[in-house]
C-alpha atoms as a PDB file:
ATOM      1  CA  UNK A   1     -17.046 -14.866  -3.651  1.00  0.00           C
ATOM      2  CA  UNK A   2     -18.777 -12.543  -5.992  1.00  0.00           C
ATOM      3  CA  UNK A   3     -21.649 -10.356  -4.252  1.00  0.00           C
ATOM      4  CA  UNK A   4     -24.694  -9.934  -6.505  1.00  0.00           C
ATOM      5  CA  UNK A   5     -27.219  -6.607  -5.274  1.00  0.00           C
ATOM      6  CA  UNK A   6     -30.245  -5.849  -6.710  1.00  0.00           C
ATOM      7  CA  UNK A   7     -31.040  -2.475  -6.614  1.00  0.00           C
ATOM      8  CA  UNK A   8     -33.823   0.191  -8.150  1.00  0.00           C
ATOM      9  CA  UNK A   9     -32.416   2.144  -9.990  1.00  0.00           C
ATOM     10  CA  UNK A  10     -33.194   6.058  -9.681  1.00  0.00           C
ATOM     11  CA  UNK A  11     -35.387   7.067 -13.122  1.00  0.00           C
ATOM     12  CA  UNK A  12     -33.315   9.450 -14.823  1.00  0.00           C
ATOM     13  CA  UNK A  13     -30.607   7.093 -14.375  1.00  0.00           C
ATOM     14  CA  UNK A  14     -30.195   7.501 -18.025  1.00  0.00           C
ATOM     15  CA  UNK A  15     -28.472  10.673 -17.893  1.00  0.00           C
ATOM     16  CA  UNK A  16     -25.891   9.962 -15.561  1.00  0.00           C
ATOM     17  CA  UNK A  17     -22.475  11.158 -16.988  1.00  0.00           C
ATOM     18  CA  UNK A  18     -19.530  12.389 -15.811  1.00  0.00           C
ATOM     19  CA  UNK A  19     -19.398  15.857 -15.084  1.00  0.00           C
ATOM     20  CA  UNK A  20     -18.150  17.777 -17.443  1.00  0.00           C
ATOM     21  CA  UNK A  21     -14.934  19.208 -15.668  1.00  0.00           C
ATOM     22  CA  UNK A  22     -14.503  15.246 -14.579  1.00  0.00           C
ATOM     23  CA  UNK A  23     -14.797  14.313 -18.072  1.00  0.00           C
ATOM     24  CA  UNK A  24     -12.756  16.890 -19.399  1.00  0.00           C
ATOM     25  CA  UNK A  25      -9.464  15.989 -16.922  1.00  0.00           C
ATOM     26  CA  UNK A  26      -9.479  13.030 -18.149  1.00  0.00           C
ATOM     27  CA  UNK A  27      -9.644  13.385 -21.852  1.00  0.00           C
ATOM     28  CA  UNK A  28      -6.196  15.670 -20.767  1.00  0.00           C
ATOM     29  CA  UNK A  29      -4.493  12.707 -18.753  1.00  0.00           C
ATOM     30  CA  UNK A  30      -5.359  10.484 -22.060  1.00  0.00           C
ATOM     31  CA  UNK A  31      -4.241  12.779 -24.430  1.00  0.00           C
ATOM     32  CA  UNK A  32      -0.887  13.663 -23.052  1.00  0.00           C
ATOM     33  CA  UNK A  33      -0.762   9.978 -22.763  1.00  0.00           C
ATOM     34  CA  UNK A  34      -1.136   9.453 -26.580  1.00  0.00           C
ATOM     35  CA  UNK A  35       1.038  12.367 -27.203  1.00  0.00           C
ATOM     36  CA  UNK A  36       3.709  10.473 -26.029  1.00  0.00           C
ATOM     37  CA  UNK A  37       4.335  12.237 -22.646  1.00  0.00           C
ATOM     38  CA  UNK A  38       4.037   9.971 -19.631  1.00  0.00           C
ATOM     39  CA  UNK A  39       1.759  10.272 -16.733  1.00  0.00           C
ATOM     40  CA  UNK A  40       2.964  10.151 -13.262  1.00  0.00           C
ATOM     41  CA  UNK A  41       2.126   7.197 -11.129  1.00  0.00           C
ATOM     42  CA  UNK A  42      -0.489   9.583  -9.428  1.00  0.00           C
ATOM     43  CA  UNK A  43      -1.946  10.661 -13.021  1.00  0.00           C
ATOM     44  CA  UNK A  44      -2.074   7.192 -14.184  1.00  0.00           C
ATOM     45  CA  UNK A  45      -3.575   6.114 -10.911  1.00  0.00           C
ATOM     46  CA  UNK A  46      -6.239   9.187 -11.341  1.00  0.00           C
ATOM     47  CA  UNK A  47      -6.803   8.264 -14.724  1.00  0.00           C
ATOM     48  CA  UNK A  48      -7.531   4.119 -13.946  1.00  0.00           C
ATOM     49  CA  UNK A  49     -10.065   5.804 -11.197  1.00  0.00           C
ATOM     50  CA  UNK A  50     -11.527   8.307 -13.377  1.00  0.00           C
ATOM     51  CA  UNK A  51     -11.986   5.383 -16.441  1.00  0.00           C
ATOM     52  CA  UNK A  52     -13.443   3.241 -14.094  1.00  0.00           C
ATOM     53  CA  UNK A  53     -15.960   5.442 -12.991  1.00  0.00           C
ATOM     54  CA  UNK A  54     -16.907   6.167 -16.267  1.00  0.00           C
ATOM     55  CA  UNK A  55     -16.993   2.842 -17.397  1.00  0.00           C
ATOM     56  CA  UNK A  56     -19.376   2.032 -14.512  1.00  0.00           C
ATOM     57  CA  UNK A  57     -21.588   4.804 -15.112  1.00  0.00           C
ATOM     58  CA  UNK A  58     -22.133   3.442 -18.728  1.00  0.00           C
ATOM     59  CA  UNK A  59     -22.708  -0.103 -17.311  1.00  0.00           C
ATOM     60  CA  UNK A  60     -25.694   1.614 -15.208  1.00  0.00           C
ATOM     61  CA  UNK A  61     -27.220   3.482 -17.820  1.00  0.00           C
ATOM     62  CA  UNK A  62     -26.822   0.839 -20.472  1.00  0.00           C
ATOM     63  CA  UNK A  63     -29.268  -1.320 -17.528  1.00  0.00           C
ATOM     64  CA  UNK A  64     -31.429   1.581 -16.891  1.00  0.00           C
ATOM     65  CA  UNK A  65     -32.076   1.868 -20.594  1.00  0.00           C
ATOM     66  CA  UNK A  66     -32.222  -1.828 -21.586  1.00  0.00           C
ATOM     67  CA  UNK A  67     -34.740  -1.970 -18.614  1.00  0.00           C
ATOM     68  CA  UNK A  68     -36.784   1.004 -19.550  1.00  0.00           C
ATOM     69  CA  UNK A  69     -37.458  -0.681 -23.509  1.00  0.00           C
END
């Protein structure tokens, strides 16, 4: 059963990102990925986490800014 939260939203909420060392692992994981080379079950693990977190993050400022307009 899906859990719905409401929650406030800190204001600069906007900015969230992923840091850039964060962000810059893994555009690596996705390029050697594209390249051709394959990841190791740990990699592609890391990566799923990492492109989840990001995706998230957009999902929360995406809110934060449809809520600020």
């Amino acid at each position: 059963m899906p859990l719905t939260l409401a929650i406030d939203p800190p204001g600069d909420l906007a900015r969230f990102r992923l840091p850039a060392g964060v962000a810059a692992r893994l555009r690596s994981l996705l390029d050697r990925q594209d390249a051709g080379h394959p990841l190791t079950p740990d990699e592609r693990a890391e990566a799923e986490g990492l492109v989840e977190m990001a995706d998230l993050l957009t999902l929360l400022r995406l809110r934060a800014e449809r809520g600020a307009s």
